[in-house]
PDB file of N, CA and C in Angstrom:
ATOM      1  N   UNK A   1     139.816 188.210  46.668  1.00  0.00           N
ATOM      2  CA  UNK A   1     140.845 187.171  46.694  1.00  0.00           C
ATOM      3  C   UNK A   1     140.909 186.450  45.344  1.00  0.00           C
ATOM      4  N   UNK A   2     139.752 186.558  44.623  1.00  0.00           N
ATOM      5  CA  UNK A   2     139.742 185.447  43.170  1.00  0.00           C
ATOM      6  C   UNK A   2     140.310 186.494  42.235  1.00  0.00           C
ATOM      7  N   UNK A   3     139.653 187.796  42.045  1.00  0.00           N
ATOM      8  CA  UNK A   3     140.470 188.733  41.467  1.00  0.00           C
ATOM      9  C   UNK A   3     142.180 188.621  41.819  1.00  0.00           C
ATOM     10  N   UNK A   4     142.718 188.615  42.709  1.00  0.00           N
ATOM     11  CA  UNK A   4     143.947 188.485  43.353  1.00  0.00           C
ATOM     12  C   UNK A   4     145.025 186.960  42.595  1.00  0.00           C
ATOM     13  N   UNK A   5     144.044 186.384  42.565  1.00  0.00           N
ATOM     14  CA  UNK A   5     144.118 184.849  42.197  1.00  0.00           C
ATOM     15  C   UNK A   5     144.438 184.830  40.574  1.00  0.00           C
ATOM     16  N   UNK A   6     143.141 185.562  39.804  1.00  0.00           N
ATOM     17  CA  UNK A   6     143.367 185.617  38.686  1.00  0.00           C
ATOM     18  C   UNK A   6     144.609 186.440  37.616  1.00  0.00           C
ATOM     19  N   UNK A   7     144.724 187.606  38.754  1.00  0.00           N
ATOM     20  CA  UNK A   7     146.334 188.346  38.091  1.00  0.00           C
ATOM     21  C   UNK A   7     147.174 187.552  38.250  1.00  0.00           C
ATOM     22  N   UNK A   8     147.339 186.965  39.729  1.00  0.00           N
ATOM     23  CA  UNK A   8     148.754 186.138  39.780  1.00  0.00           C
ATOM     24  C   UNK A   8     148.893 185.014  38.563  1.00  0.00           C
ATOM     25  N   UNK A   9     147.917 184.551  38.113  1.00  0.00           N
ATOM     26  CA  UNK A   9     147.745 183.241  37.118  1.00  0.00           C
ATOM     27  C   UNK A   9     147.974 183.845  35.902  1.00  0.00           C
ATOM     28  N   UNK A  10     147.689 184.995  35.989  1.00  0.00           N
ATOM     29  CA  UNK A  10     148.075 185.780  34.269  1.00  0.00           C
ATOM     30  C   UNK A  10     149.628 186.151  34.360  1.00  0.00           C
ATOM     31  N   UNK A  11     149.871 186.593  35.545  1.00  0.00           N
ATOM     32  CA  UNK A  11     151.320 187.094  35.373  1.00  0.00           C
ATOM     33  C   UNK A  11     152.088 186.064  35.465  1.00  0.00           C
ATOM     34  N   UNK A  12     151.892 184.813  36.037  1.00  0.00           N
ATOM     35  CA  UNK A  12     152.853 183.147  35.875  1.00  0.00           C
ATOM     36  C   UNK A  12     153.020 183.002  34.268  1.00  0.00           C
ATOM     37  N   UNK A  13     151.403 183.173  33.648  1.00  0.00           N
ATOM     38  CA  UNK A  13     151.318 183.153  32.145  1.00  0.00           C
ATOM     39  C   UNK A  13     152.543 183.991  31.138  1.00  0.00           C
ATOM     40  N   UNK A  14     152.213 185.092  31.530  1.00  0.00           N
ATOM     41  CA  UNK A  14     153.357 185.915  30.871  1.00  0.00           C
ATOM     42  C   UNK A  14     154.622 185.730  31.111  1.00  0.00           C
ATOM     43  N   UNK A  15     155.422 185.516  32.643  1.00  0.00           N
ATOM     44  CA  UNK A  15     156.753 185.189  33.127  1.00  0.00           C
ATOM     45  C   UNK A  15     156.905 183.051  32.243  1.00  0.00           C
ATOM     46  N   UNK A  16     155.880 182.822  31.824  1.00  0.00           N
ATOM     47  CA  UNK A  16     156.413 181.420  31.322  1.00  0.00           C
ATOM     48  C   UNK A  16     156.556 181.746  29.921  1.00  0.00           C
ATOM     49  N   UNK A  17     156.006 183.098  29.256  1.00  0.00           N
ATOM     50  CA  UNK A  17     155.952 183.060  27.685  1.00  0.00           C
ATOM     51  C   UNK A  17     157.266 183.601  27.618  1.00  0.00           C
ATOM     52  N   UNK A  18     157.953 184.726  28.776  1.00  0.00           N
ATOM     53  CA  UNK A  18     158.732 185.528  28.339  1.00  0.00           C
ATOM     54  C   UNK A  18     160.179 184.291  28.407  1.00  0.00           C
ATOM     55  N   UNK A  19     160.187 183.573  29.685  1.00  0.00           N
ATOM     56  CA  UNK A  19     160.652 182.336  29.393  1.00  0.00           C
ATOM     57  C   UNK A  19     161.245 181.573  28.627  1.00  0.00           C
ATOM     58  N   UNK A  20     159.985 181.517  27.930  1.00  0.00           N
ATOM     59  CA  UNK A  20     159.961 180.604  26.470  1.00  0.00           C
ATOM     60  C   UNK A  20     160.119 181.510  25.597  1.00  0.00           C
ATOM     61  N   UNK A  21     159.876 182.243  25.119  1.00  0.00           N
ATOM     62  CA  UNK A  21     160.960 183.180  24.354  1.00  0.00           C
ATOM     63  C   UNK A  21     162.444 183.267  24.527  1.00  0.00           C
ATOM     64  N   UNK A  22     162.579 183.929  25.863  1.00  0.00           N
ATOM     65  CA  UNK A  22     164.067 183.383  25.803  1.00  0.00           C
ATOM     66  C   UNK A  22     165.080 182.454  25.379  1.00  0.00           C
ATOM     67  N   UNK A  23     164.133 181.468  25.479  1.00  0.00           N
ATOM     68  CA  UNK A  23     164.446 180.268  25.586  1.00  0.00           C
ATOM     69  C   UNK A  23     164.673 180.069  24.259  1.00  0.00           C
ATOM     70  N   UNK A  24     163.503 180.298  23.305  1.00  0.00           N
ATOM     71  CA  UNK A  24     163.859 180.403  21.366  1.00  0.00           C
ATOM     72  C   UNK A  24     164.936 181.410  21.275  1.00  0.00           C
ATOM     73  N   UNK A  25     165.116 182.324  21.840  1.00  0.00           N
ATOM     74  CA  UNK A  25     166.441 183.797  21.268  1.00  0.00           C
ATOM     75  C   UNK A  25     167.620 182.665  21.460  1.00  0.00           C
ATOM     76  N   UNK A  26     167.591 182.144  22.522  1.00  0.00           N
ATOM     77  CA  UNK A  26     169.238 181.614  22.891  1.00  0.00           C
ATOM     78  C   UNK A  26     169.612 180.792  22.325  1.00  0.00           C
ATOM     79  N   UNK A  27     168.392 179.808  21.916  1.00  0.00           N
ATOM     80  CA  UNK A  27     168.691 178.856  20.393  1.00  0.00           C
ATOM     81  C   UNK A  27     169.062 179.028  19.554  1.00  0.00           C
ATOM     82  N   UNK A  28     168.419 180.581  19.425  1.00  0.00           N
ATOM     83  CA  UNK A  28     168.383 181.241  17.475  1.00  0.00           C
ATOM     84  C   UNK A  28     169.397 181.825  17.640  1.00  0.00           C
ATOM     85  N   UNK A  29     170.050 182.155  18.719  1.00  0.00           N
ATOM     86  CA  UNK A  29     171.254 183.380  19.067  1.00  0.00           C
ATOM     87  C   UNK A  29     172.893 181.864  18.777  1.00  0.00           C
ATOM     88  N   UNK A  30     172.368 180.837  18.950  1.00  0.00           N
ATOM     89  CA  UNK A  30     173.193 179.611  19.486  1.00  0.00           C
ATOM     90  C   UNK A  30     173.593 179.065  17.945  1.00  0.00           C
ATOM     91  N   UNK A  31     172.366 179.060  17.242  1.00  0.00           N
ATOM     92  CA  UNK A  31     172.926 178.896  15.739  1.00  0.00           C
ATOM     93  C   UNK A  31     173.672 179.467  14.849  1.00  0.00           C
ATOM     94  N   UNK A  32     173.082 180.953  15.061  1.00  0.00           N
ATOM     95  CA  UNK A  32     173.603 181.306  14.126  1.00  0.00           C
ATOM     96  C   UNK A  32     175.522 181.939  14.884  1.00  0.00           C
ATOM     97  N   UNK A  33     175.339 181.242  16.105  1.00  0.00           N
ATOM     98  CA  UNK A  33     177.386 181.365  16.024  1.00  0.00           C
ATOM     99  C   UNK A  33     177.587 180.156  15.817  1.00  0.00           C
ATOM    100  N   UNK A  34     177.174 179.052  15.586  1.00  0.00           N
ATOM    101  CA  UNK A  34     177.562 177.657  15.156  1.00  0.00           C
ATOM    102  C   UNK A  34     177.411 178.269  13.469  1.00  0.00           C
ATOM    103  N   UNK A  35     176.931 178.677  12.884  1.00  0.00           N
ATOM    104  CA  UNK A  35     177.110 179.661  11.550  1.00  0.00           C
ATOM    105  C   UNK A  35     177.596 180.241  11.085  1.00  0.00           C
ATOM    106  N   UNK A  36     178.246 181.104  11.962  1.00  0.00           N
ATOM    107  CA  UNK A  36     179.281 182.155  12.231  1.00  0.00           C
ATOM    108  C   UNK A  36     180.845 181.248  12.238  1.00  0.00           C
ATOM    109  N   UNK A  37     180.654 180.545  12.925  1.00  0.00           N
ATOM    110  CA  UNK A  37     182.046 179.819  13.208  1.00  0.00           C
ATOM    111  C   UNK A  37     182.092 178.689  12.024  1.00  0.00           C
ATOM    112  N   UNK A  38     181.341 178.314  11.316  1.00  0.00           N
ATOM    113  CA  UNK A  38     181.340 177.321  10.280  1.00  0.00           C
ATOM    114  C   UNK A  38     182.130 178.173   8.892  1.00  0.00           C
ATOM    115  N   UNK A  39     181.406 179.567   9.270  1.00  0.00           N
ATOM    116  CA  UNK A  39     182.306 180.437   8.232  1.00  0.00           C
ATOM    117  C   UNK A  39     183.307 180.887   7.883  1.00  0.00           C
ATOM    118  N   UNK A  40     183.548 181.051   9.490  1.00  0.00           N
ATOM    119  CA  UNK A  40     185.334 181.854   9.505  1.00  0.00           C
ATOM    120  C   UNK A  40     185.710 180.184   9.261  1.00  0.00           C
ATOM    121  N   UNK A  41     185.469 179.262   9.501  1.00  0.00           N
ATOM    122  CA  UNK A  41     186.444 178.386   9.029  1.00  0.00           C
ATOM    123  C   UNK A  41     186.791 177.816   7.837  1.00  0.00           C
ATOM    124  N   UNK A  42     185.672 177.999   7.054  1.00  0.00           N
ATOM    125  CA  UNK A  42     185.504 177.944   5.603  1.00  0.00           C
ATOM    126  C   UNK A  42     186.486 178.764   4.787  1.00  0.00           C
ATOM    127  N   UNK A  43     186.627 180.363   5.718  1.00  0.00           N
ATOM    128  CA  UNK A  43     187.220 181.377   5.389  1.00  0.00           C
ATOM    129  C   UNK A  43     188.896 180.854   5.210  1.00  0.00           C
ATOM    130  N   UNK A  44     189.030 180.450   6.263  1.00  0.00           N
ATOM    131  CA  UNK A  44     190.490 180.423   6.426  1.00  0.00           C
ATOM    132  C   UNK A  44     190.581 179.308   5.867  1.00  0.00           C
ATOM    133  N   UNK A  45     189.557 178.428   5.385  1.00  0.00           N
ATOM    134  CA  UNK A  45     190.809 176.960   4.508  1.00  0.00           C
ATOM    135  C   UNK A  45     190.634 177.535   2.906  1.00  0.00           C
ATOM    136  N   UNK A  46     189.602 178.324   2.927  1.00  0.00           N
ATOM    137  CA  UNK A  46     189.645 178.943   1.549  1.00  0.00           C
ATOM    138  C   UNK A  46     190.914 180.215   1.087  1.00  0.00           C
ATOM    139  N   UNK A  47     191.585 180.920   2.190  1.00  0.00           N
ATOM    140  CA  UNK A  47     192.285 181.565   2.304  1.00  0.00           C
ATOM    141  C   UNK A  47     193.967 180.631   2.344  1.00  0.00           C
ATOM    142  N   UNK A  48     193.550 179.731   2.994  1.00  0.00           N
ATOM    143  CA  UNK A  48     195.037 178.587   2.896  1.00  0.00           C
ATOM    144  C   UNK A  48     194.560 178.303   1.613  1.00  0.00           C
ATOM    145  N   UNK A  49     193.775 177.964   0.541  1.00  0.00           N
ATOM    146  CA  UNK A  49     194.028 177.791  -0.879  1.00  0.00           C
ATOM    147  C   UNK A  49     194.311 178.239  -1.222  1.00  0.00           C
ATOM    148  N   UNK A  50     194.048 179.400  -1.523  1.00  0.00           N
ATOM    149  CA  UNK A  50     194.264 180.576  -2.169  1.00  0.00           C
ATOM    150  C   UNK A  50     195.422 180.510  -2.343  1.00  0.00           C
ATOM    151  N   UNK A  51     196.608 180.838  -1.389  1.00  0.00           N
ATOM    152  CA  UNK A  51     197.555 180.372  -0.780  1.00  0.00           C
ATOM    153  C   UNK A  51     198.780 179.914  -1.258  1.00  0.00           C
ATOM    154  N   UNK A  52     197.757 178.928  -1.391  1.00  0.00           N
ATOM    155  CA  UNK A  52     198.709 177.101  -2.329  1.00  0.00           C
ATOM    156  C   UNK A  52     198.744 177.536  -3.674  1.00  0.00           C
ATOM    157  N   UNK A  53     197.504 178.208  -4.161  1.00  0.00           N
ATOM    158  CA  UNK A  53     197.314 178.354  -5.551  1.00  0.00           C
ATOM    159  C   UNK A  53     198.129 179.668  -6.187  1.00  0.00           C
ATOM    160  N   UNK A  54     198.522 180.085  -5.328  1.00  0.00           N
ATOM    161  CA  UNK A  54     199.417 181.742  -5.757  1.00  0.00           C
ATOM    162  C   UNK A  54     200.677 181.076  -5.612  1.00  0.00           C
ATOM    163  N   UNK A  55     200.985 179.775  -4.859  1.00  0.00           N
ATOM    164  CA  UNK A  55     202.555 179.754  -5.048  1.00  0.00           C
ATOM    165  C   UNK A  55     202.776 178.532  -5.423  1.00  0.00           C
ATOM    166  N   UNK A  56     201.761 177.566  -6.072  1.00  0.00           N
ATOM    167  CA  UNK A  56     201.868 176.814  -7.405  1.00  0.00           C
ATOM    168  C   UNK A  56     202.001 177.798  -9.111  1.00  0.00           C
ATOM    169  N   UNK A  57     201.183 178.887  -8.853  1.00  0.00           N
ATOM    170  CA  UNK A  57     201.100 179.967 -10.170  1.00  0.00           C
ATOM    171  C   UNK A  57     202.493 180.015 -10.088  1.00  0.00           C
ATOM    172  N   UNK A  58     203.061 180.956  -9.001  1.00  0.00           N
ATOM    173  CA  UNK A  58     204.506 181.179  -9.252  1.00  0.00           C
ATOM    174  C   UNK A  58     205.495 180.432 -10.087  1.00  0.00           C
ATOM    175  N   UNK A  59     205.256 178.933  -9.237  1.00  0.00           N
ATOM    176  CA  UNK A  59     206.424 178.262  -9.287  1.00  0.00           C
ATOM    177  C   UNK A  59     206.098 177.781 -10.832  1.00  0.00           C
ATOM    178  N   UNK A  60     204.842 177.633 -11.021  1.00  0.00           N
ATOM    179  CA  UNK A  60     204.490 177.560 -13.039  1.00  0.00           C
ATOM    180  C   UNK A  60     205.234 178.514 -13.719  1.00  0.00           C
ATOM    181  N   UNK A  61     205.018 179.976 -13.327  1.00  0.00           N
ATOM    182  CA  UNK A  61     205.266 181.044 -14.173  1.00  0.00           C
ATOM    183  C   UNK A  61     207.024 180.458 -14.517  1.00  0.00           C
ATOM    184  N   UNK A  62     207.457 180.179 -13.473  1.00  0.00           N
ATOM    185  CA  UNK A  62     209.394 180.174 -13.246  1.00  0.00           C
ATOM    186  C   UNK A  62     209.309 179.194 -14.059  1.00  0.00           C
ATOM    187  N   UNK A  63     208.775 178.080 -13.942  1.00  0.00           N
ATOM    188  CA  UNK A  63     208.966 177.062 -15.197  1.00  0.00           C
ATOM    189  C   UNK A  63     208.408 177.148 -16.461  1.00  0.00           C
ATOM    190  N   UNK A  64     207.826 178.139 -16.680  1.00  0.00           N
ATOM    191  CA  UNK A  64     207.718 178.309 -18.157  1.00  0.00           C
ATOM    192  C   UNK A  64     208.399 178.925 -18.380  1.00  0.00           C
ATOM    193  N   UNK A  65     208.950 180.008 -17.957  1.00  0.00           N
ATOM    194  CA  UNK A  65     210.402 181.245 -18.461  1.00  0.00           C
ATOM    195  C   UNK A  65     211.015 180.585 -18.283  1.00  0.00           C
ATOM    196  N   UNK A  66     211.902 179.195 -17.915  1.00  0.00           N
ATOM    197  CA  UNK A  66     212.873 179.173 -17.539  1.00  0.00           C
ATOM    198  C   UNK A  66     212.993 178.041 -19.297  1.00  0.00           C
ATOM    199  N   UNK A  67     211.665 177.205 -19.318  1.00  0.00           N
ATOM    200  CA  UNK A  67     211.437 176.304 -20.701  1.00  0.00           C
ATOM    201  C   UNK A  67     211.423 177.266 -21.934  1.00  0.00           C
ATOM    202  N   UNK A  68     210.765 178.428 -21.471  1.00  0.00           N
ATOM    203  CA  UNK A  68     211.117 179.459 -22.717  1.00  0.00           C
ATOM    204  C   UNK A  68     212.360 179.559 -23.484  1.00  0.00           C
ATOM    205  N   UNK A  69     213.330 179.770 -22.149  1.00  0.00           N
ATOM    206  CA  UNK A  69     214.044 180.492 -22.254  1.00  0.00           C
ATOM    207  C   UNK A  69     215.469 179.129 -22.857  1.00  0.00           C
ATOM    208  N   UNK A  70     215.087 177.934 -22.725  1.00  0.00           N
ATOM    209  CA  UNK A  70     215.937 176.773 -22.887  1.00  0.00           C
ATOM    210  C   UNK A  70     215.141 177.046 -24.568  1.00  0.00           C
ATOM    211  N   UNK A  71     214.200 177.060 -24.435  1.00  0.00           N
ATOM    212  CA  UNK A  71     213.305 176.292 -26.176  1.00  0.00           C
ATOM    213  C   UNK A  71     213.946 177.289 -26.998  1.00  0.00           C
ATOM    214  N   UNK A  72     214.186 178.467 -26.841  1.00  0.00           N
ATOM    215  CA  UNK A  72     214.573 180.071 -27.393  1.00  0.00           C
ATOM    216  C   UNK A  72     215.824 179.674 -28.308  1.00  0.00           C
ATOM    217  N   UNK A  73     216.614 178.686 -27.751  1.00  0.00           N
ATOM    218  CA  UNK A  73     217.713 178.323 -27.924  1.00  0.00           C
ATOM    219  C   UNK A  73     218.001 177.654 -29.405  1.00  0.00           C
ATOM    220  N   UNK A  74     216.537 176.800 -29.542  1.00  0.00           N
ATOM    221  CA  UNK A  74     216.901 176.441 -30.635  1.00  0.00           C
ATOM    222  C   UNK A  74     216.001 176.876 -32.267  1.00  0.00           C
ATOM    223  N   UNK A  75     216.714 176.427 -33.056  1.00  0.00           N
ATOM    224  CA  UNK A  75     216.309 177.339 -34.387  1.00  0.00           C
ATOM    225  C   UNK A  75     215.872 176.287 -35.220  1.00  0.00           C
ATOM    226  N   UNK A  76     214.554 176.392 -35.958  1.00  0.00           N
ATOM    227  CA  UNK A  76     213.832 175.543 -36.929  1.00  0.00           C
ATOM    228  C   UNK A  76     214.104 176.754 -37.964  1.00  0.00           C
TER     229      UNK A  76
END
């Protein structure tokens, strides 16, 4: 019966470690999509810059050809 006694107390042991392991994976599993999701969002406001910055370039490029193309006009 103490033999009997002593497995059951080892196997509570192990079913509380495996437990507690779990218990760290779902944390560590829990961060790193709070990580994951910190990124894609980073992604996409860095991608809305990008964005802004390709159609500020543009609208530069049009105003310098267009100042070129007025300055062209005159003769020193």
């Amino acid at each position: 019966m103490n033999e009997a006694l002593v497995v059951v107390d080892e196997t509570t042991q192990l079913i509380n470690q495996v437990n507690n392991s779990s218990k760290e994976q779902s944390y560590g599993i829990d961060q790193v999509n709070i990580a994951v999701n910190q990124m894609e969002s980073n992604l996409q406001q860095n991608a809305a810059m990008v964005e802004q910055m390709s159609t500020a370039a543009n609208s530069l490029s049009q105003q310098a050809s267009k100042l070129l193309s007025e300055v062209s006009s005159f003769k020193l």
